[in-house]
PDB file of N, CA and C in Angstrom:
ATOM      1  N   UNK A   1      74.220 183.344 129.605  1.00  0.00           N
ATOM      2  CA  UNK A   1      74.364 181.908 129.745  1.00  0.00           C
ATOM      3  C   UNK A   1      74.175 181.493 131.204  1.00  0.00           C
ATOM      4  N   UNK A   2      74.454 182.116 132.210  1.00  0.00           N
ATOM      5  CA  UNK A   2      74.748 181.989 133.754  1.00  0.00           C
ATOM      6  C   UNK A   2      72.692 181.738 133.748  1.00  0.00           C
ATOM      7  N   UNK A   3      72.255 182.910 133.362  1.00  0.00           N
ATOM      8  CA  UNK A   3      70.654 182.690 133.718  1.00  0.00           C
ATOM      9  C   UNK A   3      70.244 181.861 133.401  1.00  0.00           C
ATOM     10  N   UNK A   4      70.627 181.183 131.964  1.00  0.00           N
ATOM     11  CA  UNK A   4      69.679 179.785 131.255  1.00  0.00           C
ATOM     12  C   UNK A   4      70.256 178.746 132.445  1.00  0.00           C
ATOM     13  N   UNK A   5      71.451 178.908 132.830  1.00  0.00           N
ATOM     14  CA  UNK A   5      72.157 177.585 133.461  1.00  0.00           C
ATOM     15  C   UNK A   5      71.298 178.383 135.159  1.00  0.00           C
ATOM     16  N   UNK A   6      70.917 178.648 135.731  1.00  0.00           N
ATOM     17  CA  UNK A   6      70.121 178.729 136.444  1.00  0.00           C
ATOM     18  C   UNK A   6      68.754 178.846 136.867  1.00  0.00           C
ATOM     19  N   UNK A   7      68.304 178.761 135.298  1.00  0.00           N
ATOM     20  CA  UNK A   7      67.272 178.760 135.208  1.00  0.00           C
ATOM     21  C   UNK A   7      66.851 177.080 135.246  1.00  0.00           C
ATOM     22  N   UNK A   8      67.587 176.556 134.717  1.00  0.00           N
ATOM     23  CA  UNK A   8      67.684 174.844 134.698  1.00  0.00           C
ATOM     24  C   UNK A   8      67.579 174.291 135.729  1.00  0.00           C
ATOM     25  N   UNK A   9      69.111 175.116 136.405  1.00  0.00           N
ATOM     26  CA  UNK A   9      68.449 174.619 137.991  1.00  0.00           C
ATOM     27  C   UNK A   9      67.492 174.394 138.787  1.00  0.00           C
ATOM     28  N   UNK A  10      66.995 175.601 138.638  1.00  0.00           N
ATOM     29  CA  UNK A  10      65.838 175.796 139.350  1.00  0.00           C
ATOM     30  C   UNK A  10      65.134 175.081 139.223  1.00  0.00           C
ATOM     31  N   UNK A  11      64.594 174.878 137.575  1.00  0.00           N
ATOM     32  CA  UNK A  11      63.669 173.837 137.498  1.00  0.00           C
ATOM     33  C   UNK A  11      63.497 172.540 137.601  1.00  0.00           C
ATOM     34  N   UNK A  12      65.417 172.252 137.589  1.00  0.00           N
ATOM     35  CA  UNK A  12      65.691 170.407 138.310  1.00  0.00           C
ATOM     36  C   UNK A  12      65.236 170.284 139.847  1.00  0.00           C
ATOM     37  N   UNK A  13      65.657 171.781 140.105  1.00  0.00           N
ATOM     38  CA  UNK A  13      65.198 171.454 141.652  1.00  0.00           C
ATOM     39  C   UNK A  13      63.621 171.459 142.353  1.00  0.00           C
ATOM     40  N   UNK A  14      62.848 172.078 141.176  1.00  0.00           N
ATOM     41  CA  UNK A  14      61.551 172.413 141.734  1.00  0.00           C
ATOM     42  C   UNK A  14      60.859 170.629 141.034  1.00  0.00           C
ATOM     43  N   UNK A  15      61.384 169.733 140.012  1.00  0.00           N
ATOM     44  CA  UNK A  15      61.207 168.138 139.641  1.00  0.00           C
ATOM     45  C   UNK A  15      61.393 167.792 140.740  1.00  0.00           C
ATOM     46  N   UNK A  16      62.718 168.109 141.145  1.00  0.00           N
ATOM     47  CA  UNK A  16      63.002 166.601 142.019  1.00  0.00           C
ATOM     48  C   UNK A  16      62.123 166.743 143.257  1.00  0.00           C
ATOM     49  N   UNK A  17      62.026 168.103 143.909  1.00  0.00           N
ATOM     50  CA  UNK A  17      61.262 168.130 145.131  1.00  0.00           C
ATOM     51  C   UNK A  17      59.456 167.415 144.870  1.00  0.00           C
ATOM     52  N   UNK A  18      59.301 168.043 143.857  1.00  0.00           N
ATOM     53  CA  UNK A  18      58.000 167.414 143.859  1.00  0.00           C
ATOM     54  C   UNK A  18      58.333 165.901 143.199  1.00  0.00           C
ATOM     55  N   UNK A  19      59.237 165.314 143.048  1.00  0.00           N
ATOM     56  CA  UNK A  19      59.017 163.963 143.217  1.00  0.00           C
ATOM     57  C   UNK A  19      59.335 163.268 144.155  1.00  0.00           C
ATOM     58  N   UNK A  20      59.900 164.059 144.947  1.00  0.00           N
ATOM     59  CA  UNK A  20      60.352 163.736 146.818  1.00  0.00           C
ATOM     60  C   UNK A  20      58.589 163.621 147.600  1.00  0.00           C
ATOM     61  N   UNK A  21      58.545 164.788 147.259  1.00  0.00           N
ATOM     62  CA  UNK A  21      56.791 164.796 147.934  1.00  0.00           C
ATOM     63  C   UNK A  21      55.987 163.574 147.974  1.00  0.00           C
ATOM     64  N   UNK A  22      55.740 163.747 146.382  1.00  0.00           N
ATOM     65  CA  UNK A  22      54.933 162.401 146.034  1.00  0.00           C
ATOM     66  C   UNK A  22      55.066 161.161 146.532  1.00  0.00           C
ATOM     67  N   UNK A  23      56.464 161.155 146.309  1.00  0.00           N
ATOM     68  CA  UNK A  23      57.225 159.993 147.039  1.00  0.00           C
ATOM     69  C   UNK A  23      57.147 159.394 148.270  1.00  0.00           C
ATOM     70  N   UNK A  24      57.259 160.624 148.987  1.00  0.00           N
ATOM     71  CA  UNK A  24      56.793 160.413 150.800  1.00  0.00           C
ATOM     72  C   UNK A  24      55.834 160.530 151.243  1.00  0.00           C
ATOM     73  N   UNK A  25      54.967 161.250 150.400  1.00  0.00           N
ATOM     74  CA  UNK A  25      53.598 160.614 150.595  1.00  0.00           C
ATOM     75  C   UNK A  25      53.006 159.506 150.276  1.00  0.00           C
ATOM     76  N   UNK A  26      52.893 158.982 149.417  1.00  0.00           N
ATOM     77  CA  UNK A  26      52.092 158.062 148.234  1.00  0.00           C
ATOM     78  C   UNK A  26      53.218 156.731 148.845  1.00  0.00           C
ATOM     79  N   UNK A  27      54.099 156.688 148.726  1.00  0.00           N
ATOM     80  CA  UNK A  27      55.160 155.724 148.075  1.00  0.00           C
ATOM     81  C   UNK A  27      55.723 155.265 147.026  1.00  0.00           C
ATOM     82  N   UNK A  28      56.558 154.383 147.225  1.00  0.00           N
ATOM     83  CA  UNK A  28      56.668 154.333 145.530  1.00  0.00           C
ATOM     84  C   UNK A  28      55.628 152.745 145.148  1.00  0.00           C
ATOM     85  N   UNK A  29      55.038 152.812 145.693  1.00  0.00           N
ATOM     86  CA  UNK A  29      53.999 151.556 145.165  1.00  0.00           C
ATOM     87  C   UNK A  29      52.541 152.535 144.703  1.00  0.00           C
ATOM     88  N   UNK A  30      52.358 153.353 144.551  1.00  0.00           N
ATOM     89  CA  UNK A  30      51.375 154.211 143.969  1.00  0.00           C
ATOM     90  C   UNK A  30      52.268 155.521 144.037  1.00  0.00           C
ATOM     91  N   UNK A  31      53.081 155.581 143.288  1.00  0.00           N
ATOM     92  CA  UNK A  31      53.487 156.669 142.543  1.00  0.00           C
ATOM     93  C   UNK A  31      52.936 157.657 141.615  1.00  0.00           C
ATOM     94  N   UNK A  32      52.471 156.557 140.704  1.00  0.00           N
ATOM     95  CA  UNK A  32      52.410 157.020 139.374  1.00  0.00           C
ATOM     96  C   UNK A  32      50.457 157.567 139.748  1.00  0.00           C
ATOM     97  N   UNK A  33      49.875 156.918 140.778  1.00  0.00           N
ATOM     98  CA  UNK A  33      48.717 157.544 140.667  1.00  0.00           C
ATOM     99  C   UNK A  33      48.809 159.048 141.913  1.00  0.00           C
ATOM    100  N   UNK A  34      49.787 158.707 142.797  1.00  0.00           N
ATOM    101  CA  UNK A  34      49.913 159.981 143.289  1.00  0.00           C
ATOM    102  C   UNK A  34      50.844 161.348 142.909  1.00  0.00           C
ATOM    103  N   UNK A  35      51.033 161.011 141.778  1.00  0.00           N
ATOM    104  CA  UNK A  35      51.432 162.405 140.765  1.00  0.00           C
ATOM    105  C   UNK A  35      50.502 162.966 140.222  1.00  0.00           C
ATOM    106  N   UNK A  36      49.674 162.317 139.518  1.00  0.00           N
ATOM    107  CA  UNK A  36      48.499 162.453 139.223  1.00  0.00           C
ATOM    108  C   UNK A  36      47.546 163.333 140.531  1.00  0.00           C
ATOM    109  N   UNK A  37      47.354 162.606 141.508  1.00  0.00           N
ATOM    110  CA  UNK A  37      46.275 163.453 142.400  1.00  0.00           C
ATOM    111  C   UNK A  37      47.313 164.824 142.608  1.00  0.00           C
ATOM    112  N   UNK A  38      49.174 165.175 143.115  1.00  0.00           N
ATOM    113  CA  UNK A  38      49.292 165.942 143.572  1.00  0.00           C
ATOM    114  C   UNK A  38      49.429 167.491 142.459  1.00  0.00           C
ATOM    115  N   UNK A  39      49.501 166.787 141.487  1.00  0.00           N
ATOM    116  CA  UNK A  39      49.429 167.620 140.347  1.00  0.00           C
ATOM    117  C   UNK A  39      48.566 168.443 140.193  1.00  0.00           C
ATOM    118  N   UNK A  40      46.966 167.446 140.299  1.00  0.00           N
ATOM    119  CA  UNK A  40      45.557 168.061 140.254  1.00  0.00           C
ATOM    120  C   UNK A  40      45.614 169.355 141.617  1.00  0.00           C
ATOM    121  N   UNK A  41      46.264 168.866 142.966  1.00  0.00           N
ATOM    122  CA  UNK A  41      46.278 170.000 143.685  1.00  0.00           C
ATOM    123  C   UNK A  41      47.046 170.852 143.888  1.00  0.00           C
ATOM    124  N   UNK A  42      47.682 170.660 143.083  1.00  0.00           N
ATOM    125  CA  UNK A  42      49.254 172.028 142.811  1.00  0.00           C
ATOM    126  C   UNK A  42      48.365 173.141 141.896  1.00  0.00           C
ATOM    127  N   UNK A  43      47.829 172.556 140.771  1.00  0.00           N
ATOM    128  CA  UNK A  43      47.190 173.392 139.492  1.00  0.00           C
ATOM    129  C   UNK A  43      45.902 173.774 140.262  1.00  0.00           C
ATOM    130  N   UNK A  44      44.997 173.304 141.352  1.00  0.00           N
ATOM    131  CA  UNK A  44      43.461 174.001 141.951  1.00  0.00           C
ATOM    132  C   UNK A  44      44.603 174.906 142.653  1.00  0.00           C
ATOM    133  N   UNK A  45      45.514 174.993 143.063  1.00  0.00           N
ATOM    134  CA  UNK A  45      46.167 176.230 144.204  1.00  0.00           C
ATOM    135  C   UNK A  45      46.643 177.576 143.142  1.00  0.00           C
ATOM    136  N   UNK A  46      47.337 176.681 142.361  1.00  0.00           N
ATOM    137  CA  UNK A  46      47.574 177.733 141.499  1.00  0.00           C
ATOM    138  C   UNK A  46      46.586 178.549 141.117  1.00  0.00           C
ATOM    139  N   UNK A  47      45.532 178.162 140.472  1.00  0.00           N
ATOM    140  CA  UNK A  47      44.133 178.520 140.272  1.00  0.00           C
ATOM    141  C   UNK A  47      43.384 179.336 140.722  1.00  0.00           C
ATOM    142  N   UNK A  48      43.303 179.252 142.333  1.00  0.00           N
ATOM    143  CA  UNK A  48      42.848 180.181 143.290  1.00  0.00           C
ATOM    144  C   UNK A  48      43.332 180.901 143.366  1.00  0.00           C
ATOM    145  N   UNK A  49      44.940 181.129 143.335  1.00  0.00           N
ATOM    146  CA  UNK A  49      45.622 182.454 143.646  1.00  0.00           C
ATOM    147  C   UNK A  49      45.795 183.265 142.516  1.00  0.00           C
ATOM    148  N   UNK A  50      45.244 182.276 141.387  1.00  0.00           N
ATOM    149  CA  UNK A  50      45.809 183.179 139.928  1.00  0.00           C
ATOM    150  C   UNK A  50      44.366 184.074 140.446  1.00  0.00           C
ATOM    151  N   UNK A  51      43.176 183.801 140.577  1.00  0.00           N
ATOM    152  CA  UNK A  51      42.340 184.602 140.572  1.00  0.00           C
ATOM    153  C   UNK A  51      41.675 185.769 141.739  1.00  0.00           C
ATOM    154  N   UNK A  52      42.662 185.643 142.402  1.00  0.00           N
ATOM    155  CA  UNK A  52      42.883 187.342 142.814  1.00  0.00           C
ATOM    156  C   UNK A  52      43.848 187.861 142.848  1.00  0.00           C
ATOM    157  N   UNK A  53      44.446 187.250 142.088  1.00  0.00           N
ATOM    158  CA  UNK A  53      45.172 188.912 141.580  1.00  0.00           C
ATOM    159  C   UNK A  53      44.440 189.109 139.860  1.00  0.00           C
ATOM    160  N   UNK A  54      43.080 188.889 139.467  1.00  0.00           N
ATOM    161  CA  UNK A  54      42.845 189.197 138.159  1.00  0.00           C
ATOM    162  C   UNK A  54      42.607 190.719 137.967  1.00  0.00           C
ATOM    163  N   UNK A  55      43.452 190.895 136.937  1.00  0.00           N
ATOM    164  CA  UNK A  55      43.579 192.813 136.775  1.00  0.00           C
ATOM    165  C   UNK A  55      42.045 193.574 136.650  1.00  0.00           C
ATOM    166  N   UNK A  56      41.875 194.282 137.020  1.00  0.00           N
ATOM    167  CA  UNK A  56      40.647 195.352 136.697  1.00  0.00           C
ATOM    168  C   UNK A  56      40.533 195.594 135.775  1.00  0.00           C
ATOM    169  N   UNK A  57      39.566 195.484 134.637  1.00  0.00           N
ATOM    170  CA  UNK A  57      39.187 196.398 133.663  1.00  0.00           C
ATOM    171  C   UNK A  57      39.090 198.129 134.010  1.00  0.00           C
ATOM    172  N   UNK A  58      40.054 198.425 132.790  1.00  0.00           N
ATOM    173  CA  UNK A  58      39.992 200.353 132.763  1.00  0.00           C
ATOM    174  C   UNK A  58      38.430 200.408 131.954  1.00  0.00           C
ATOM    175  N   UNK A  59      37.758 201.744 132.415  1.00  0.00           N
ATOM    176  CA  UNK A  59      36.502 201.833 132.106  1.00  0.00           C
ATOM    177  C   UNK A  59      36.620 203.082 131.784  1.00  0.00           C
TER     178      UNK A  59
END
């Protein structure tokens, strides 16, 4: 139970920061379109790094 209840955490805390971000960047008068752009560059980062570490084919 301790892990699910920290696992929650974590993930309230990894929301709210990225709506802090957005926030202080963008403002809150284009919010809703700068979630949108920071999203798009959270997922291209992710992206790049997913692809080196792609496993080797055994041959």
């Amino acid at each position: 139970m301790a892990l699910l209840r920290a696992l929650f955490w974590f993930a309230l805390f990894i929301v709210f920061t990225f709506g802090f971000v957005v926030l202080f960047e963008y403002g809150p008068r284009d919010f809703a379109t700068g979630v949108h752009k920071e999203y798009a560059r959270v997922k291209s980062f992710v992206e790049k790094q997913t692809e080196k570490i792609k496993p080797k084919k055994n041959r």
